[in-house]
N, C-alpha and C. Protein backbone atom coordinates (compact mmCIF):
# COMPACT_ATOMS: atom_id res chain seq x y z
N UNK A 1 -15.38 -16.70 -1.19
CA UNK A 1 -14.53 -16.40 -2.33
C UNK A 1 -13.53 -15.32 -1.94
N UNK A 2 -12.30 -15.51 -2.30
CA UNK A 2 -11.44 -14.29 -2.15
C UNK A 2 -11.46 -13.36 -3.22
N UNK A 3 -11.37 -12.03 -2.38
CA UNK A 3 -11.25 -10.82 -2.50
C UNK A 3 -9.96 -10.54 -2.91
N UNK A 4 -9.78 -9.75 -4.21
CA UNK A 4 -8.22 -9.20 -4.63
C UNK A 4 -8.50 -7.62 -4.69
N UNK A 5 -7.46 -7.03 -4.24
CA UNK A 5 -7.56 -5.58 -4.37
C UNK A 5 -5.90 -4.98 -4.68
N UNK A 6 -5.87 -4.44 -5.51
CA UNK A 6 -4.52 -3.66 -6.40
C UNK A 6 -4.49 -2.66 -5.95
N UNK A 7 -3.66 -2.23 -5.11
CA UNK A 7 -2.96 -0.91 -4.90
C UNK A 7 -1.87 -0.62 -5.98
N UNK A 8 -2.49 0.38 -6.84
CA UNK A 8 -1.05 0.80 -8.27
C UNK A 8 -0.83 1.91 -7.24
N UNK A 9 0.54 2.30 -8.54
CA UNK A 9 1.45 4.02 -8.06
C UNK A 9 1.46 3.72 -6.58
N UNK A 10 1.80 3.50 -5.65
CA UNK A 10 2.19 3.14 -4.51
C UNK A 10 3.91 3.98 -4.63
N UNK A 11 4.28 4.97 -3.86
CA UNK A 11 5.36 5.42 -4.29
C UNK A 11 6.19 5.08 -3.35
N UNK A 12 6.21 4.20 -2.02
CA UNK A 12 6.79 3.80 -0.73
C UNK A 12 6.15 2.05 -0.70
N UNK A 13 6.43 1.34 -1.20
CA UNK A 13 5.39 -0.43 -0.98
C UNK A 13 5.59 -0.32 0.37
N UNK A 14 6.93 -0.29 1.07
CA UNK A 14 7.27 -0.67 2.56
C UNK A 14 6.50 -0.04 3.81
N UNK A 15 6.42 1.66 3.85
CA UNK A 15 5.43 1.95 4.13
C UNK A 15 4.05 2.06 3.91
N UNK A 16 3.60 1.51 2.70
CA UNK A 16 2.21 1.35 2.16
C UNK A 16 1.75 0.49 2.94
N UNK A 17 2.55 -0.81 2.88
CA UNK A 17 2.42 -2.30 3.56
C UNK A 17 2.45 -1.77 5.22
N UNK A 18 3.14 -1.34 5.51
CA UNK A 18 2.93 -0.45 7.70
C UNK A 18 1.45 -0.35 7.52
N UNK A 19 1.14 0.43 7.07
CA UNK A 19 0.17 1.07 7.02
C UNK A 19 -1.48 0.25 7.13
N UNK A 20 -1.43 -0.87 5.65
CA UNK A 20 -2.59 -1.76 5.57
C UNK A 20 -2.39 -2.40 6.43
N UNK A 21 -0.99 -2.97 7.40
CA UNK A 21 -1.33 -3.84 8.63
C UNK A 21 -1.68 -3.52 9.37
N UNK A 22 -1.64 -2.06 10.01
CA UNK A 22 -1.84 -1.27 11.16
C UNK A 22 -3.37 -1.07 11.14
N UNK A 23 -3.93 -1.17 9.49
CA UNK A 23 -5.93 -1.35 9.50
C UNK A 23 -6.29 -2.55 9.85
N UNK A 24 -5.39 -3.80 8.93
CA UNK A 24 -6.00 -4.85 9.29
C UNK A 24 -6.06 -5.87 10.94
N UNK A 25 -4.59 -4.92 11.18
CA UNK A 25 -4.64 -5.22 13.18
C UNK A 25 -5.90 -4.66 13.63
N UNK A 26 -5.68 -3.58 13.26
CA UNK A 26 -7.36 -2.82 13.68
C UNK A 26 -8.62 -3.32 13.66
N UNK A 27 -8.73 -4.06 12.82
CA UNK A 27 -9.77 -5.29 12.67
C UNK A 27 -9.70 -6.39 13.21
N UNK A 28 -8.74 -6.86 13.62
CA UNK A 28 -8.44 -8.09 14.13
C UNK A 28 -8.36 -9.36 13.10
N UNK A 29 -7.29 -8.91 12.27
CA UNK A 29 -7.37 -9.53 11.26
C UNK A 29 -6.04 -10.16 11.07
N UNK A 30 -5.56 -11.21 10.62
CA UNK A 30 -4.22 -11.68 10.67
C UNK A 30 -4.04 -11.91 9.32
N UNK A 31 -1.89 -11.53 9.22
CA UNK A 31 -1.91 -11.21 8.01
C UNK A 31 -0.91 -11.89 7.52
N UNK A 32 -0.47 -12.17 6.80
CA UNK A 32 0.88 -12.65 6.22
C UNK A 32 1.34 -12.14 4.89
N UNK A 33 2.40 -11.39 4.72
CA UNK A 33 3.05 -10.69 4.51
C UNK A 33 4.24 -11.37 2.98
N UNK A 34 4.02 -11.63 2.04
CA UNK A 34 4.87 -12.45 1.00
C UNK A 34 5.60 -11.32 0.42
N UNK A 35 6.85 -11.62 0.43
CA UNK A 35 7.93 -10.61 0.10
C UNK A 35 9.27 -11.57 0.15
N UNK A 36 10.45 -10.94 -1.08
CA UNK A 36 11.74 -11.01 -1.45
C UNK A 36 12.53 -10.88 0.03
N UNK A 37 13.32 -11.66 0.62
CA UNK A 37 13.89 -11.42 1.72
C UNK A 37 14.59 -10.00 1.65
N UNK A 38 15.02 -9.00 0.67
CA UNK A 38 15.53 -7.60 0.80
C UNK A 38 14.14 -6.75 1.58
N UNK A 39 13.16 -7.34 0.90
CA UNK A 39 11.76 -6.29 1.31
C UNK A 39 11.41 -6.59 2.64
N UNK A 40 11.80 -8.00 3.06
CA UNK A 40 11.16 -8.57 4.14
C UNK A 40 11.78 -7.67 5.43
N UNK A 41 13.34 -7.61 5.54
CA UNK A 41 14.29 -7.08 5.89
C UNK A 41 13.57 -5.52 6.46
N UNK A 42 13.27 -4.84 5.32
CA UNK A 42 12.68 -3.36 5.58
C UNK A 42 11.66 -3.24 6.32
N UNK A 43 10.85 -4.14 5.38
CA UNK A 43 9.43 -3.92 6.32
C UNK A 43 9.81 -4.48 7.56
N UNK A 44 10.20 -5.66 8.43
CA UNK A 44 10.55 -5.96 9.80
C UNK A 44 11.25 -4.60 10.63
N UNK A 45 11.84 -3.97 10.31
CA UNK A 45 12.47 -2.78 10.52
C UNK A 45 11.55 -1.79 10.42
N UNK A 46 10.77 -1.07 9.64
CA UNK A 46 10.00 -0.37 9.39
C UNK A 46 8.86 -0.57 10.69
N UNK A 47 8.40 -1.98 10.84
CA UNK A 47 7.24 -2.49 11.58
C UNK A 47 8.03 -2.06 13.19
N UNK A 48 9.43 -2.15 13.14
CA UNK A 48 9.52 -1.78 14.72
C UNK A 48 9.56 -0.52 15.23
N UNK A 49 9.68 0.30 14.14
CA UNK A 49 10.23 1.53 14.34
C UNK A 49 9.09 2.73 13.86
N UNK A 50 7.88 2.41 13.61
CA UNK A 50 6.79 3.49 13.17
C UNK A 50 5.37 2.50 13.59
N UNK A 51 4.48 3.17 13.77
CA UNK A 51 5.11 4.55 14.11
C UNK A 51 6.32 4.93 15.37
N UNK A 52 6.16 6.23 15.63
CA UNK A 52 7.07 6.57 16.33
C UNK A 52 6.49 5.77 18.14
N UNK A 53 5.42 6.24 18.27
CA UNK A 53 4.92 5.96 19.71
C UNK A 53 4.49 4.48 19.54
N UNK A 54 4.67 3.46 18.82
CA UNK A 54 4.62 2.43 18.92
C UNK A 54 5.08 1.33 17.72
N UNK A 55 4.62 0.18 17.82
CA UNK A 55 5.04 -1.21 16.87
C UNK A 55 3.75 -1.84 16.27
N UNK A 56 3.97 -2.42 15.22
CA UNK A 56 3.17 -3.63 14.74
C UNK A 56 3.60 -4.79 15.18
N UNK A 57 3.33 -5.85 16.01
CA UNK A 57 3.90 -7.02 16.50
C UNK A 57 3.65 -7.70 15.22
N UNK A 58 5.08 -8.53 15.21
CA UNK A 58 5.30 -9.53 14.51
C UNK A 58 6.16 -9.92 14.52
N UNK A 59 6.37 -11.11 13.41
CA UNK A 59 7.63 -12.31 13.63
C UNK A 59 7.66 -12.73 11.87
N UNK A 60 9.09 -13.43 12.12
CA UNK A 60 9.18 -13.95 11.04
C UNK A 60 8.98 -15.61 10.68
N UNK A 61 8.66 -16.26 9.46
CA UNK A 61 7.92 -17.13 9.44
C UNK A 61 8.78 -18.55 10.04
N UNK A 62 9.64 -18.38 10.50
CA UNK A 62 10.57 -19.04 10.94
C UNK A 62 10.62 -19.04 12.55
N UNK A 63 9.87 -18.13 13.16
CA UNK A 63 9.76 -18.13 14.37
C UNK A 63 9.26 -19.75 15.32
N UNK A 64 9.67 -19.97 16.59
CA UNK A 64 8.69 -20.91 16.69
C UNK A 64 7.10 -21.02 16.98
N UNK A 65 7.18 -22.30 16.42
CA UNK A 65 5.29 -22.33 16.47
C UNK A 65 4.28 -22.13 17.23
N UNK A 66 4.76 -21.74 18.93
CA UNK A 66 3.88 -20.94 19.49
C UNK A 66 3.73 -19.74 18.97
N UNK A 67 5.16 -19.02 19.13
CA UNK A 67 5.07 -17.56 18.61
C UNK A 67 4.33 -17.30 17.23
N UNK A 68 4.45 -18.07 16.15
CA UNK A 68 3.41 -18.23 14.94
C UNK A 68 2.20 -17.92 15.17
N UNK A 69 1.52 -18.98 15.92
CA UNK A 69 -0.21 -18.84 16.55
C UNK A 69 -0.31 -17.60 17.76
N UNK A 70 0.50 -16.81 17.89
CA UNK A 70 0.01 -15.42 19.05
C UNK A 70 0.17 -14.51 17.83
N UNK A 71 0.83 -14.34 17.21
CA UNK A 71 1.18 -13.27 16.25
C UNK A 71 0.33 -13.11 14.98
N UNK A 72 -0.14 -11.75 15.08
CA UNK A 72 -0.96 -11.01 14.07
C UNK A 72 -0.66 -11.04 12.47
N UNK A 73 0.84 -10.93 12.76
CA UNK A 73 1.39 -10.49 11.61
C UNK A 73 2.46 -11.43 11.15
N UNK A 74 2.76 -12.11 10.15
CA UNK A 74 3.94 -13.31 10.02
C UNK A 74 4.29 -12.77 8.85
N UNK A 75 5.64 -12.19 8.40
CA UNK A 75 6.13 -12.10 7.15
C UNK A 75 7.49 -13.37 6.63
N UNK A 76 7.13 -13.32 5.71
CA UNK A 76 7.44 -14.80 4.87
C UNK A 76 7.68 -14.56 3.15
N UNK A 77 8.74 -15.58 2.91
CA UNK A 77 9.33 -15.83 1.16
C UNK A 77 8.22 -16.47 0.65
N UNK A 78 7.57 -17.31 1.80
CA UNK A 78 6.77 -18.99 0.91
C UNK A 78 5.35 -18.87 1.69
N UNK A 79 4.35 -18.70 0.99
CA UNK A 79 2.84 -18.99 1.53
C UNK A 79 2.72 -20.44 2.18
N UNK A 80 3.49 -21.19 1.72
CA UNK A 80 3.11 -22.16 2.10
C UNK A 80 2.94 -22.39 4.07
N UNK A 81 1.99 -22.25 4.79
CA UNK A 81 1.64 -21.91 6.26
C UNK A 81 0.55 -22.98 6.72
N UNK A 82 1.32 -23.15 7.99
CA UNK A 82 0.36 -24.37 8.63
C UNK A 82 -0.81 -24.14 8.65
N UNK A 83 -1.81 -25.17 8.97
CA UNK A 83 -3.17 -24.74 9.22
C UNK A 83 -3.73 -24.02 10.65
N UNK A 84 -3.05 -24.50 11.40
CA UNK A 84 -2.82 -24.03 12.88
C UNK A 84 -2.68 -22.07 12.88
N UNK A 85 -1.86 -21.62 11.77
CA UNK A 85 -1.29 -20.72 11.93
C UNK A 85 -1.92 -19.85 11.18
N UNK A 86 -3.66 -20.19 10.25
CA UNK A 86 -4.12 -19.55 9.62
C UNK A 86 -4.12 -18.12 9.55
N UNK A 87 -4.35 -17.06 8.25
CA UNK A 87 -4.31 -15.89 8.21
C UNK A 87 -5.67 -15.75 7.14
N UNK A 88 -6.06 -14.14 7.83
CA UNK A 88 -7.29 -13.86 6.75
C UNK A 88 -6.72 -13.17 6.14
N UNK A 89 -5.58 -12.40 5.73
CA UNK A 89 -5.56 -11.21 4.64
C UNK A 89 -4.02 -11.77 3.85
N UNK A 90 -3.70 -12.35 2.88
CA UNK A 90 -2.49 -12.28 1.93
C UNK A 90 -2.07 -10.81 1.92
N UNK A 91 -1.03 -10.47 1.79
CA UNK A 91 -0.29 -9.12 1.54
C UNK A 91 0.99 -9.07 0.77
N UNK A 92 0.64 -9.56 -0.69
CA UNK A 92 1.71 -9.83 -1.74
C UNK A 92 2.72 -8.53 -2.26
N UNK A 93 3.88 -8.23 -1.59
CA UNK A 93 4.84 -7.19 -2.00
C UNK A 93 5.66 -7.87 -3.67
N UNK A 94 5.81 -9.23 -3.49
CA UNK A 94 6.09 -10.26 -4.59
C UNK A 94 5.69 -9.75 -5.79
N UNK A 95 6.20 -10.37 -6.64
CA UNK A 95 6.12 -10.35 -8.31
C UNK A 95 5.45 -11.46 -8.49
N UNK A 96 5.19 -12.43 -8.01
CA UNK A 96 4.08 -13.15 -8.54
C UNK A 96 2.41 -13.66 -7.80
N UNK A 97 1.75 -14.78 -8.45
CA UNK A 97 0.83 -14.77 -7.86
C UNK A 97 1.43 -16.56 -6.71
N UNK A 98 0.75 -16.06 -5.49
CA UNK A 98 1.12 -17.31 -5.23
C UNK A 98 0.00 -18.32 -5.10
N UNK A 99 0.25 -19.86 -5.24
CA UNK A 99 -0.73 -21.02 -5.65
C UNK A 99 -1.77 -20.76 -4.64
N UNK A 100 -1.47 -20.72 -3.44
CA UNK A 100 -2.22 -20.59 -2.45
C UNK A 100 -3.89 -19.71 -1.89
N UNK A 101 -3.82 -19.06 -3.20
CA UNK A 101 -4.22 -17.73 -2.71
C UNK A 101 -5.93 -18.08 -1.79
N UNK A 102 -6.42 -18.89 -2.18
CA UNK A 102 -7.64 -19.43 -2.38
C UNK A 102 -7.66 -19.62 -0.55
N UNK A 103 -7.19 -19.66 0.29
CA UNK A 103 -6.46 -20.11 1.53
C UNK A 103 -7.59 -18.89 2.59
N UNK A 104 -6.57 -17.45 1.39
CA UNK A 104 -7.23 -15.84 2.37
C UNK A 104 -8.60 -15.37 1.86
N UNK A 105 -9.33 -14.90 2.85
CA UNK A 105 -10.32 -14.10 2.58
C UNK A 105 -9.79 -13.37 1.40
N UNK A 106 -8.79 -12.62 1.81
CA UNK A 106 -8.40 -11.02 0.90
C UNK A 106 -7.14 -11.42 0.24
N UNK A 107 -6.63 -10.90 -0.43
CA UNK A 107 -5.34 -10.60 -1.29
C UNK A 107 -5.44 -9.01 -1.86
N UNK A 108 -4.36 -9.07 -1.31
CA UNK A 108 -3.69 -7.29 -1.21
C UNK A 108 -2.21 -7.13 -1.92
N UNK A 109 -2.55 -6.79 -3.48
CA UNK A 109 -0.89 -6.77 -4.04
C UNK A 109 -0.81 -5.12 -3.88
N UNK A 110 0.11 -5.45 -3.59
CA UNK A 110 1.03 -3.64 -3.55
C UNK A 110 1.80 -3.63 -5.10
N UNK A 111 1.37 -2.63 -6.00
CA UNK A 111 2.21 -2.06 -6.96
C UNK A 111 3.10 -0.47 -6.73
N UNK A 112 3.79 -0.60 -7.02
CA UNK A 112 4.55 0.56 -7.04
C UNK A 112 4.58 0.99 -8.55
N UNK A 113 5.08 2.07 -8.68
CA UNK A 113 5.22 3.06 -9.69
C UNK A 113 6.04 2.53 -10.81
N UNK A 114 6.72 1.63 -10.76
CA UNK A 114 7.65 1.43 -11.93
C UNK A 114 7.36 0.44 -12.48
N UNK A 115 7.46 0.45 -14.13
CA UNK A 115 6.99 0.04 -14.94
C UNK A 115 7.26 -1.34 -14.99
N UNK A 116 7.95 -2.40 -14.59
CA UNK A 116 8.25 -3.53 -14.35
C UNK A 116 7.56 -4.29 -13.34
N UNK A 117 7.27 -3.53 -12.29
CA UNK A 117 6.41 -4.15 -11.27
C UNK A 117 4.85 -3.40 -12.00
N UNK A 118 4.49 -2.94 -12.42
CA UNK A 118 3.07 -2.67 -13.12
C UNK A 118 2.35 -3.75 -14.08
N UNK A 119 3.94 -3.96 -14.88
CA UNK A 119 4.16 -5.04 -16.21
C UNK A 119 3.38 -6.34 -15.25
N UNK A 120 3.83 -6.76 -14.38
CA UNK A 120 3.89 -8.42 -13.67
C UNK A 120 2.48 -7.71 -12.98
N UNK A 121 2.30 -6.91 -12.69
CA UNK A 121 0.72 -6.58 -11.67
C UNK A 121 -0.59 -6.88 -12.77
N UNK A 122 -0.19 -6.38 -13.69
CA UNK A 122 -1.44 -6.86 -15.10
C UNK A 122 -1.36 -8.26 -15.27
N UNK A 123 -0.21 -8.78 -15.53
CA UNK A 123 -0.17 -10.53 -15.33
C UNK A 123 -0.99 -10.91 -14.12
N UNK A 124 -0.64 -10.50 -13.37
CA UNK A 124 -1.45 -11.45 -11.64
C UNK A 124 -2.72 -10.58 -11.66
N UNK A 125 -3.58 -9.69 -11.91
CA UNK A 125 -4.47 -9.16 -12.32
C UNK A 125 -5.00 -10.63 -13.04
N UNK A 126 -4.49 -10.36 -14.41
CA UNK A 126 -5.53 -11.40 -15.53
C UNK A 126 -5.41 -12.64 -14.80
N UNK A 127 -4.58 -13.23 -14.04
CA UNK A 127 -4.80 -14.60 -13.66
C UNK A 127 -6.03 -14.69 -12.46
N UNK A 128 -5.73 -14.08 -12.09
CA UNK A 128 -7.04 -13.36 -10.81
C UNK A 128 -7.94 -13.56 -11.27
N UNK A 129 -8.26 -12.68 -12.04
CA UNK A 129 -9.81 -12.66 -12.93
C UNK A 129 -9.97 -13.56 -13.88
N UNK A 130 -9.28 -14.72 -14.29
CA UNK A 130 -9.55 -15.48 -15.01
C UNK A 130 -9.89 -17.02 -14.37
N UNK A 131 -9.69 -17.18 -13.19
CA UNK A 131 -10.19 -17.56 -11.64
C UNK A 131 -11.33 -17.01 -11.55
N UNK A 132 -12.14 -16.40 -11.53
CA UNK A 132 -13.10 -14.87 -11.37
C UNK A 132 -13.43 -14.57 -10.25
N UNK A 133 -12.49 -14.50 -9.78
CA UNK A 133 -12.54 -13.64 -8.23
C UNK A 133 -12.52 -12.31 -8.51
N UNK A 134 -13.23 -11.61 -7.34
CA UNK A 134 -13.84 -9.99 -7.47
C UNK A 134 -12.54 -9.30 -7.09
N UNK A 135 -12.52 -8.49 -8.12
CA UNK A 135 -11.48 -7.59 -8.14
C UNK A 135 -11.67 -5.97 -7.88
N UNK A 136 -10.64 -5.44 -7.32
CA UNK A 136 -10.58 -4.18 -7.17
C UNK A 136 -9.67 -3.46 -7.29
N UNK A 137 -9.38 -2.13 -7.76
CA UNK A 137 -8.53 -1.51 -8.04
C UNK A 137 -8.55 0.01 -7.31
N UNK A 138 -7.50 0.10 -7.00
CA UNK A 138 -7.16 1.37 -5.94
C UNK A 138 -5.91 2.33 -6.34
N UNK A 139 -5.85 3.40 -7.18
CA UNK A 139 -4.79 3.75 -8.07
C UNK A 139 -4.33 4.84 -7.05
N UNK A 140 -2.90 4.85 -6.85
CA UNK A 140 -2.75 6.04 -5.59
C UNK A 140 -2.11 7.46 -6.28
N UNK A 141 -2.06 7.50 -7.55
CA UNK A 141 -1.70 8.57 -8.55
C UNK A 141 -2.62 9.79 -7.90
């Protein structure tokens, strides 16, 4: 069964998101990354450039399909992902829930602080749990 866990008040998503990949590399865990192509943009940038003494490898979901299956980390508009190219951890920066979710071990929404992205985080919350997958909440206030 997948695992959902809510990060609220998040006051940086872009570096929040560095950060949970740099644990879940640590684990050996592969991730894919659902985000608005503006966010996608940052975080790819962000991922090359921090930390300072090194990178998070990754690619974008458009890469070719070898590079797909070596890579840890795939950030992407559309869940929709080969089977070949499986991932254990969802990492939703997105406003919604996507169909797929059932796919990852984990699902990891990042909320930030403002009241619009909180508004849509209680929506994908209740749909979550009305699925009844185990939920968790992680408030960074």
């Amino acid at each position: 069964m997948t695992k959902v866990d809510f990060h609220l008040n998040v006051a940086h998503k872009i570096k929040y998101a560095s950060k949970i990949i740099q644990k879940a590399r640590a684990q050996n865990l592969k991730v894919l990354v659902l985000a608005a192509t503006p966010e996608l943009r940052q975080l790819d940038h962000f991922l090359w450039s921090e930390p300072a003494d090194g990178f998070a490898p990754h690619c974008l979901s458009n890469a070719p399909l070898t590079t797909l299956q070596r890579t840890d980390v795939i950030l992407t508009e559309l869940v929709t992902i080969e089977p070949h190219t499986k991932r254990d951890v969802l990492l939703n920066l997105s406003a919604h829930v996507t169909e797929n979710y059932e796919q990852f071990q984990r699902v990891i929404e990042i909320v930030s602080q403002q009241e619009e992205d909180l508004q849509l985080a209680r929506k994908r919350w209740s749909f979550y749990k009305s699925k009844g997958l185990l939920l968790e909440l992680h408030n960074r206030l």
